[in-house]
Protein backbone atom coordinates (compact mmCIF):
# COMPACT_ATOMS: atom_id res chain seq x y z
CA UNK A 1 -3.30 -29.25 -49.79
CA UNK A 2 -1.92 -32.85 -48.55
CA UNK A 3 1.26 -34.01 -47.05
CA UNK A 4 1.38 -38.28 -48.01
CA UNK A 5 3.55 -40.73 -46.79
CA UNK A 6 4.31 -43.87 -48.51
CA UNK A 7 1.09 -46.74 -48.41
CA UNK A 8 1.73 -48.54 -45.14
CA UNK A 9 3.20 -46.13 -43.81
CA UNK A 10 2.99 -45.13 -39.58
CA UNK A 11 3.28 -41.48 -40.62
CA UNK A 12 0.73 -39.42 -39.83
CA UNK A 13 -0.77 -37.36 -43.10
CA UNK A 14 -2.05 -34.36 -42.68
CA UNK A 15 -4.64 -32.48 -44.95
CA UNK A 16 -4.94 -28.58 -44.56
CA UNK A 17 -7.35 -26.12 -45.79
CA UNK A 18 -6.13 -23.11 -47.41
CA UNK A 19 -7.61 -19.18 -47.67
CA UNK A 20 -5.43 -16.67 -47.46
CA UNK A 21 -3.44 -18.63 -45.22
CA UNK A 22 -3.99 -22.30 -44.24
CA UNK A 23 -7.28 -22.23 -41.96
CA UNK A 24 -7.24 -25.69 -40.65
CA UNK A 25 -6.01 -28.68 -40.67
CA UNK A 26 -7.29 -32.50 -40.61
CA UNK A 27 -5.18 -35.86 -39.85
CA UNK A 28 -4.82 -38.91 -41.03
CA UNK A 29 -3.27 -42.02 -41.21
CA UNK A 30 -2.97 -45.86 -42.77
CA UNK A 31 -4.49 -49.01 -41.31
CA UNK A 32 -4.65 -52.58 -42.18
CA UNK A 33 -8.21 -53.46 -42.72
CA UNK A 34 -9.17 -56.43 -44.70
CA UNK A 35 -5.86 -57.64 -45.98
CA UNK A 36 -5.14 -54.25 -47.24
CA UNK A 37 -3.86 -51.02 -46.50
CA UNK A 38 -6.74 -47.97 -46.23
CA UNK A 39 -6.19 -44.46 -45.61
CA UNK A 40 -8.58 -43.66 -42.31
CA UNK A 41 -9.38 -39.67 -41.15
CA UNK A 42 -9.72 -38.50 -37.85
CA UNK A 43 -13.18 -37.29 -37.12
CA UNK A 44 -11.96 -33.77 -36.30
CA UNK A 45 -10.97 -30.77 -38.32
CA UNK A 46 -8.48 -28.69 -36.59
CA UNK A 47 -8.53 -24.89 -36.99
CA UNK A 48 -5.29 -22.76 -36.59
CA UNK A 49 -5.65 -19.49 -34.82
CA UNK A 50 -2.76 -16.56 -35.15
CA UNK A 51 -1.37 -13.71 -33.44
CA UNK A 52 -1.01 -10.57 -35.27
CA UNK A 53 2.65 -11.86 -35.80
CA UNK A 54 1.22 -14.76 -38.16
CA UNK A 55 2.24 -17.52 -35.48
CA UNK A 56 0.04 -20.21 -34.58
CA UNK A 57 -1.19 -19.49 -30.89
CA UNK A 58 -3.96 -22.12 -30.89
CA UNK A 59 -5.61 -25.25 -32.48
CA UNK A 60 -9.07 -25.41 -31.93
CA UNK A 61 -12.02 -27.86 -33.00
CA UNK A 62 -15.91 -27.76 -32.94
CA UNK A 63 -17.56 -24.33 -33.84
CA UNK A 64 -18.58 -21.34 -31.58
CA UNK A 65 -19.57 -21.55 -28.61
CA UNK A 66 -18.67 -25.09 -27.77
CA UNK A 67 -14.87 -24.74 -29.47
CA UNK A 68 -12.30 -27.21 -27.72
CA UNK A 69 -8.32 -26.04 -27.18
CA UNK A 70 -6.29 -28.94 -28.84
CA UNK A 71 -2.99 -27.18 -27.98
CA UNK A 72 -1.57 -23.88 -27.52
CA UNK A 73 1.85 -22.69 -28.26
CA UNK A 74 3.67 -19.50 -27.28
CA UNK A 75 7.64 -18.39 -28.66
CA UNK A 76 10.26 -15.90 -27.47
CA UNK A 77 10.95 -13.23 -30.00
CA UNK A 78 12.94 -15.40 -32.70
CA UNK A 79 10.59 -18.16 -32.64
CA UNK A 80 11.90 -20.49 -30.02
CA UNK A 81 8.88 -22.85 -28.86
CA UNK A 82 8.21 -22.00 -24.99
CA UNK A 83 6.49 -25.44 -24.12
CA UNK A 84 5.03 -25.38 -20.69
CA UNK A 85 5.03 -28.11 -18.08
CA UNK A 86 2.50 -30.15 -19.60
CA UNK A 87 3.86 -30.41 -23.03
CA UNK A 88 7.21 -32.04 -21.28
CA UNK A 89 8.46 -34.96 -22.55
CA UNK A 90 8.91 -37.68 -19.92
CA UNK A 91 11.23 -37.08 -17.37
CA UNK A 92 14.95 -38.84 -19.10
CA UNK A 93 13.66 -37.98 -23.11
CA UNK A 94 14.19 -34.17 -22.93
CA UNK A 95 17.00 -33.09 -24.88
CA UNK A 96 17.80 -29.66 -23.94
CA UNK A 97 16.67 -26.99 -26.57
CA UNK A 98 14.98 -30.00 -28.83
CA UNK A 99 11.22 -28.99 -29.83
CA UNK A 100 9.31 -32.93 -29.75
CA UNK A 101 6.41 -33.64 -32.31
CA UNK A 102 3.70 -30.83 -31.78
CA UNK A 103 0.02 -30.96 -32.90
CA UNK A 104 0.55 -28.90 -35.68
CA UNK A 105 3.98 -28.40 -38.28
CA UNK A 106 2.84 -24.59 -39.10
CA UNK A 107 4.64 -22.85 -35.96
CA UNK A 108 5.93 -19.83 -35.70
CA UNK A 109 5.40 -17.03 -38.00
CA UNK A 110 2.78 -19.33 -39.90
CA UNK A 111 6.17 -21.20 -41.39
CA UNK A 112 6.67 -25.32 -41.43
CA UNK A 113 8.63 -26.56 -38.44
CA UNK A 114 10.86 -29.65 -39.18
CA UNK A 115 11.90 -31.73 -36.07
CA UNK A 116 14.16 -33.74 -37.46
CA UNK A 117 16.79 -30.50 -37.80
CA UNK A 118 14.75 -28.07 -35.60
CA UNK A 119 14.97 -25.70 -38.44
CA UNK A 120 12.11 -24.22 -39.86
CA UNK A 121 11.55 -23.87 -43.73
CA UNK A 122 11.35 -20.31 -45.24
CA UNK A 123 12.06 -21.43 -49.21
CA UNK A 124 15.47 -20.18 -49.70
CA UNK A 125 17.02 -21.10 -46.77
CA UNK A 126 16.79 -22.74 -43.19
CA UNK A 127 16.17 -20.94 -39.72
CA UNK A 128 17.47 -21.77 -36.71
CA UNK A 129 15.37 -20.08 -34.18
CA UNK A 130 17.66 -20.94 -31.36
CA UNK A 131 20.85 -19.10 -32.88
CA UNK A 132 18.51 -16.53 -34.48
CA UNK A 133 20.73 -17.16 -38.15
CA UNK A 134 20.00 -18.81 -41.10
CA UNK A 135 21.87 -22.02 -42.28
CA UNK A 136 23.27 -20.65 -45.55
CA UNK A 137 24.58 -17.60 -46.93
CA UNK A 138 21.88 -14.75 -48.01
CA UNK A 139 21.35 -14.96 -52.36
CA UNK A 140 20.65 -11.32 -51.74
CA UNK A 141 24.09 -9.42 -51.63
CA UNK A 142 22.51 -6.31 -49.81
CA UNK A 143 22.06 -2.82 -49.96
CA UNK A 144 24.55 -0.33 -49.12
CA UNK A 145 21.67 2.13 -48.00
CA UNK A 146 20.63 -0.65 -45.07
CA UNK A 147 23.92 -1.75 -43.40
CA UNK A 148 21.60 -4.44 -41.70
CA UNK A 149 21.05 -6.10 -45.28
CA UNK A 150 24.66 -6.77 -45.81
CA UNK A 151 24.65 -9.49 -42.99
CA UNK A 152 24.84 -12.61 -44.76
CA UNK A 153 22.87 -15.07 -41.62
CA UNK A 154 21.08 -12.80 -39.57
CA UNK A 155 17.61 -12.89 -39.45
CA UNK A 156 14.82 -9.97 -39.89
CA UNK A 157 18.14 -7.32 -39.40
CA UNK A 158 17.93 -8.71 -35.72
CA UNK A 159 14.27 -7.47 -35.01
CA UNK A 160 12.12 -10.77 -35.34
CA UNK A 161 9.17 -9.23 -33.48
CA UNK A 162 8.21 -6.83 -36.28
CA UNK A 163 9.43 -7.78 -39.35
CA UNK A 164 8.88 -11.55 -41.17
CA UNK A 165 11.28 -13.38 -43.75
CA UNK A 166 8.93 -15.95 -45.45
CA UNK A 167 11.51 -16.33 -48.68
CA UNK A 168 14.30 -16.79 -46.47
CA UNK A 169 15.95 -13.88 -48.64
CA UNK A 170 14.06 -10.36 -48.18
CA UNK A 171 12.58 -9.31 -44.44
CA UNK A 172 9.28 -8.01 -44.44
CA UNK A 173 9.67 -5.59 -41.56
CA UNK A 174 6.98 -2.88 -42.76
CA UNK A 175 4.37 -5.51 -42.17
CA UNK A 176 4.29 -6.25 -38.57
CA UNK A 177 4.97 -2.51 -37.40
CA UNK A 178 2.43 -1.68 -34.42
CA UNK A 179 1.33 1.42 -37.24
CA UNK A 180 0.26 -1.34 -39.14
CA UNK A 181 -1.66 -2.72 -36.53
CA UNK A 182 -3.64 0.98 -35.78
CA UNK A 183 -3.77 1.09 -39.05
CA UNK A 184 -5.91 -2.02 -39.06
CA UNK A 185 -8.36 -1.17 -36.16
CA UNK A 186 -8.80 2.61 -37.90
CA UNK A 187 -9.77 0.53 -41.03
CA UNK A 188 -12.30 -1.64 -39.01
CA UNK A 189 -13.57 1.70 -37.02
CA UNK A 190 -13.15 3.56 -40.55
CA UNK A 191 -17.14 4.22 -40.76
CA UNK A 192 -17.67 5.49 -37.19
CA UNK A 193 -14.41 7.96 -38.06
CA UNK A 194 -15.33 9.46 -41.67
CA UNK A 195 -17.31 12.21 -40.48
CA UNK A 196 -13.83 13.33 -38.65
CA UNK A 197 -12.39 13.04 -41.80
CA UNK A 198 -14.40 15.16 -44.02
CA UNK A 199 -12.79 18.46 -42.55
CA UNK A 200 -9.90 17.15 -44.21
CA UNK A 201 -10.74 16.41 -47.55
CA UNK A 202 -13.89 15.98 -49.90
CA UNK A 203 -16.43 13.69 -49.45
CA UNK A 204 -14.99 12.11 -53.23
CA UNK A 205 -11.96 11.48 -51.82
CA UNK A 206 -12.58 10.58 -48.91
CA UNK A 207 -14.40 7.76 -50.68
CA UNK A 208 -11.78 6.46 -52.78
CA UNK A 209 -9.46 6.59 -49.99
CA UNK A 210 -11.62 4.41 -47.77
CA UNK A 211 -11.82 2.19 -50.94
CA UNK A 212 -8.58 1.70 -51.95
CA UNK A 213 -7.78 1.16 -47.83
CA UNK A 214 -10.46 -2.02 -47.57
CA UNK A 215 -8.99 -3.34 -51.16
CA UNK A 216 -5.60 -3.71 -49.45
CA UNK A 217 -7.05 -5.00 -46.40
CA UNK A 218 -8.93 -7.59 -48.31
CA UNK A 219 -5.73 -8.13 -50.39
CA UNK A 220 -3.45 -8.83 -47.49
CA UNK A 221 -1.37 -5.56 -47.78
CA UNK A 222 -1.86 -4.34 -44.12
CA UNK A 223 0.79 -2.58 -44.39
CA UNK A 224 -0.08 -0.27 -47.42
CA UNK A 225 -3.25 -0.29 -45.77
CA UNK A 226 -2.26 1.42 -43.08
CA UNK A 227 0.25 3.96 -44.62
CA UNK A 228 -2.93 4.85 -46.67
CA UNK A 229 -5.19 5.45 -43.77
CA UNK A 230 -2.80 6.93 -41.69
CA UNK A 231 -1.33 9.31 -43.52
CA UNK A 232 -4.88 10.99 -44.87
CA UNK A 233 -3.86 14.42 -45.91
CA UNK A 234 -0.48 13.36 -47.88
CA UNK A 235 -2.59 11.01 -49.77
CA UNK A 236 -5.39 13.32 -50.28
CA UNK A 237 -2.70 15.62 -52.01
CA UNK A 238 -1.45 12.69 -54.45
CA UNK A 239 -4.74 11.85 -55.47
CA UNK A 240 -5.89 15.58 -56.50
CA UNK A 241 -2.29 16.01 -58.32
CA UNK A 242 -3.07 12.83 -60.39
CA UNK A 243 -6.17 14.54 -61.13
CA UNK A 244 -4.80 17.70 -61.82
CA UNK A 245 -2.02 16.21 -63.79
CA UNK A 246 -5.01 14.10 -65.84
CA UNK A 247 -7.07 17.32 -66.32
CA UNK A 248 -9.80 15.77 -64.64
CA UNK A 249 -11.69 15.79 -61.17
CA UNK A 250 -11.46 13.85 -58.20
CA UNK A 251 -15.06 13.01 -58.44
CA UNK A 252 -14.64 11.62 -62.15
CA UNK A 253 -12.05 9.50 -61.23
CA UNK A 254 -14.14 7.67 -59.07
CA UNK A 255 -14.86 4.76 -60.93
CA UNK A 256 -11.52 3.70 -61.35
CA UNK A 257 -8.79 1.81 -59.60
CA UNK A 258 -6.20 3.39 -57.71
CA UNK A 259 -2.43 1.64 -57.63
CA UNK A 260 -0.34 3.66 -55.06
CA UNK A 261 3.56 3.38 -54.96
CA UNK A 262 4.67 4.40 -51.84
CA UNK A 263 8.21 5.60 -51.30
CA UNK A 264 9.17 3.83 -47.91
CA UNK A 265 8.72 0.54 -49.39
CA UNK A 266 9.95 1.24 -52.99
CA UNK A 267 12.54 4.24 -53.16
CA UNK A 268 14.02 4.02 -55.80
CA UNK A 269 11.21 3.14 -58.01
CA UNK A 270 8.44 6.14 -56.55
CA UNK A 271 11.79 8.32 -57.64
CA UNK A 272 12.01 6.57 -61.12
CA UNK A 273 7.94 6.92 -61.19
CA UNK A 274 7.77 10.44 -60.08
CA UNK A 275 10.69 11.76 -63.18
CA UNK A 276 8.44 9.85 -65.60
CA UNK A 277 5.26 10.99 -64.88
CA UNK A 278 6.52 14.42 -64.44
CA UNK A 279 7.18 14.44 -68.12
CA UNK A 280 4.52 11.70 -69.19
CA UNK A 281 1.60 13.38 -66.89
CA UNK A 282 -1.09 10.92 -68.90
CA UNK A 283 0.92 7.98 -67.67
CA UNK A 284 -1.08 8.50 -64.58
CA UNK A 285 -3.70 6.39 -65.91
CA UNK A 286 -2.55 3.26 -67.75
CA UNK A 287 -4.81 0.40 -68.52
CA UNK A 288 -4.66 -3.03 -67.74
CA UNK A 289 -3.92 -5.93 -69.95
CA UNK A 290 -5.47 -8.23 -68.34
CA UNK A 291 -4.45 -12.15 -67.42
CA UNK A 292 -2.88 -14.32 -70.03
CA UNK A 293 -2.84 -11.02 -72.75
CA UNK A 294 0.43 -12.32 -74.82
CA UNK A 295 1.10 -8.52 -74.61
CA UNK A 296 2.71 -8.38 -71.46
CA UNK A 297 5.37 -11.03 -72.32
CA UNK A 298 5.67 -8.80 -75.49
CA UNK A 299 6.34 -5.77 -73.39
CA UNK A 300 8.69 -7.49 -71.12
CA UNK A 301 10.47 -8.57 -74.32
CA UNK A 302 11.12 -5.67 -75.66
CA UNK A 303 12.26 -3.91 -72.56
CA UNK A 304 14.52 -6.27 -72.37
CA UNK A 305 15.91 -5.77 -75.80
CA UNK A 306 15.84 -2.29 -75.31
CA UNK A 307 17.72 -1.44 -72.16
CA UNK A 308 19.83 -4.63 -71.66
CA UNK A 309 22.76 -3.10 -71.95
CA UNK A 310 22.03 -1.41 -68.39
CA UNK A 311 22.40 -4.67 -66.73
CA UNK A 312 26.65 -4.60 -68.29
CA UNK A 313 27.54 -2.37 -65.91
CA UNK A 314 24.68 -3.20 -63.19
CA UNK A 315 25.86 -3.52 -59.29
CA UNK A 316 25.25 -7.06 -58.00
CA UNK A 317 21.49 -7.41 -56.97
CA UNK A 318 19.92 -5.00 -59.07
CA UNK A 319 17.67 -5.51 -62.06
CA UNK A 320 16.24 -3.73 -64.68
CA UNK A 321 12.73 -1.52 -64.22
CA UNK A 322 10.21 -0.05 -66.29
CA UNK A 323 7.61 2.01 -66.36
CA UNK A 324 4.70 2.05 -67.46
CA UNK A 325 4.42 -1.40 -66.22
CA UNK A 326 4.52 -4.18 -68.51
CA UNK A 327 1.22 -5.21 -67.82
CA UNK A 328 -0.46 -1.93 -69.30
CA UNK A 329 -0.93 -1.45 -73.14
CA UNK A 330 1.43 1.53 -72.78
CA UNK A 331 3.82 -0.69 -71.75
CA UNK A 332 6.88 -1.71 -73.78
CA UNK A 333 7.16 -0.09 -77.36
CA UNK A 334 3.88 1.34 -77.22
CA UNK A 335 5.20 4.13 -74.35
CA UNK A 336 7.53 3.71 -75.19
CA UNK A 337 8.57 2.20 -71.50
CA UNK A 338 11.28 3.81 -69.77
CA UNK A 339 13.82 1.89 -67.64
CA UNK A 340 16.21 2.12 -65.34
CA UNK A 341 18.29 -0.23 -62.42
CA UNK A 342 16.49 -0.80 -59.06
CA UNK A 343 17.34 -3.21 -56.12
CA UNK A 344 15.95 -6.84 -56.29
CA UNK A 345 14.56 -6.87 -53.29
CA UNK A 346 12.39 -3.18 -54.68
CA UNK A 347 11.87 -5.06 -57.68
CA UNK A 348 10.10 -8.42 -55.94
CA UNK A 349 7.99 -5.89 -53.57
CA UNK A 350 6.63 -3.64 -56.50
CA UNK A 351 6.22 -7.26 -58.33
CA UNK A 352 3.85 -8.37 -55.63
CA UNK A 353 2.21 -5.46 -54.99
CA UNK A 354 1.24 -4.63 -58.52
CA UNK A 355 -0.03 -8.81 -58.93
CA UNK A 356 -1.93 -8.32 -55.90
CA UNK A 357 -3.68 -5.52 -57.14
CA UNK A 358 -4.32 -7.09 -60.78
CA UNK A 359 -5.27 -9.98 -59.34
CA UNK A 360 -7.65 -9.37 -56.34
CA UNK A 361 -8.44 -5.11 -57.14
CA UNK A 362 -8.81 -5.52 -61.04
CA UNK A 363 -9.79 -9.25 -60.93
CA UNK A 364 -7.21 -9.97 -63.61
CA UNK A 365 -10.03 -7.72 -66.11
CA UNK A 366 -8.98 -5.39 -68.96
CA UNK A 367 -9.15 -2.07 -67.47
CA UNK A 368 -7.85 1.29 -66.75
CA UNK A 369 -6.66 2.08 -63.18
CA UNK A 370 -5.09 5.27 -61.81
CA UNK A 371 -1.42 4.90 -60.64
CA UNK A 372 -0.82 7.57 -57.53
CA UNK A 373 2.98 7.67 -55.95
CA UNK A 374 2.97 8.59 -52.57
CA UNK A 375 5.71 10.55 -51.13
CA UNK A 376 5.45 8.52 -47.34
């Protein structure tokens, strides 16, 4: 990905790498050369290195061992740039709380820093990490169940140092808990700690759980990652009753997928999920449509058609839910889907979780997968 300036221009560009988050970053910039205007590169690529916050601590060049610090940066706990002594402006240029040019644009929390209104960019709206508020009003009107949500400026419900707002509109705050963080180093110990395990479960589940745990990892879901791992005996149980509800094993379940919905993060639908499979018991496995199958816009369709009417009467910022997912073949008419009203904000989250999983778990392939609520 590039940022350009207009041909001539002083500005310089900058060219980053992307992964699952941007891994470096390489400048450049326009010079006159031979009556004409050419676009030169710096020699050296600039890697960003993060805290377990997402915040750029360091830029670094070369390659291990003979890596060179660029810059380093460090933030109070809303984001405010703490600049030591030798990233001071000139003694008569400082202008009291005003954050100069830095090395790199992607500050804190990972998010683009503009200097020009000291606000940084999170989609929706502006942040000013200096009054800890947002410049605009929240699009999301709130939920009566978290008081916190009904603030219309404040950001991350006033606790910046675990949670993250990268839309500007929902807070992320079950992502950057310190659980999530054990979570993660039981995950990277997780082989050295099975045998402890196995006197709490089968050596089949154990498996799938240790699975499913590294998928999420891989996918970027630390946080159900770590609810998964760290809770081993609740999820244990919700595996062997989707087994039990399926009339099958744990050990012939193996070879699929497993989708959890966990109830912290999605109340309202693992409630909705839990009525319908109770009366649907083989909606625990639902298959896959795959990417691009016209049958999911189908699906949504006629859901839509369907159960419209609930949205007449619906409180502002909820929208309509179904299940089976619309994604599946049982989806839609071929349930036929049930629906019912859940908060926006639920509705994004189970959105993103159930893409990352088609996407990165089921590599956007036709097939079935298991779908396990967890009651955590």
């Amino acid at each position: 990905m590039e940022e350009w300036a207009v041909e001539g221009s002083t500005a310089v560009l900058t060219c980053y790498t992307l992964g699952d988050d941007v891994i470096a970053q390489k400048k450049s910039y326009w010079q006159w050369v031979d009556l004409q205007w050419e676009l030169q590169s710096t020699d050296n690529t600039q890697y960003l290195l993060y805290d377990g916050h997402g915040s750029t601590r360091q830029l670094v060049t070369g390659s291990v061992p003979n890596t060179t610090i660029v810059d380093d940066f460090s933030y109070d706990g809303y984001g405010v740039l703490l600049q030591n002594e030798d990233n001071f402006p000139p003694a008569g240029t400082q202008v009291p709380g005003k954050v100069g040019a830095q090395a790199t644009s992607l500050l804190y929390a990972g998010e683009y820093f503009d200097t020009d209104s000291q606000n940084y960019y999170l989609r929706a709206r502006w942040y000013d990490s200096l009054s800890g508020r947002f410049n605009r009003m929240d699009p999301f009107p709130g939920n009566n169940q978290d008081p916190q949500s009904l603030h219309k400026y404040l950001y991350c419900h006033a606790n910046p140092v675990n949670a993250i707002d990268p839309s500007g509109a929902m807070t992320y705050a079950a992502q950057l808990t310190v659980a999530d963080v054990i979570g993660q180093l039981i995950v990277a110990y997780c082989p050295y700690v099975m045998a402890g395990l196995l006197i709490l479960t089968t050596v089949a589940t154990l498996a799938l759980i240790y699975e499913l745990t590294h998928e999420y990892i891989a996918a970027g879901l630390t946080a159900v990652a770590s609810v998964i791992m760290s809770n081993t005996k609740v999820v244990v149980k919700a595996i062997n009753d989707a087994a039990k509800a399926l009339g099958r094993t744990v050990k012939q379940l193996q070879k699929f997928k497993f989708f959890p919905v966990i109830r912290r993060f999605t109340p309202s639908i693992f409630a909705f999920n839990v009525a319908a499979l109770a009366t649907h018991p083989w909606w625990f496995m639902l298959k896959y449509n795959g990417t691009g199958n016209p049958l999911t816009a189908t699906n949504r369709l006629w859901v839509a058609a369907t159960y419209g009417y609930m949205m007449l009467t619906a409180p502002p910022g909820y929208q309509l839910d179904e299940f089976p997912y619309a994604c599946t073949a049982q989806g839609g008419a071929f349930g036929p889907a049930l629906a019912h009203l859940a908060p926006a904000w639920e509705n994004a989250l189970q959105g993103g979780f159930l893409g990352a999983f088609t996407r990165l778990t089921l590599k956007g392939v036709p097939q079935p997968f298991i779908v396990v609520p967890i009651p955590l």
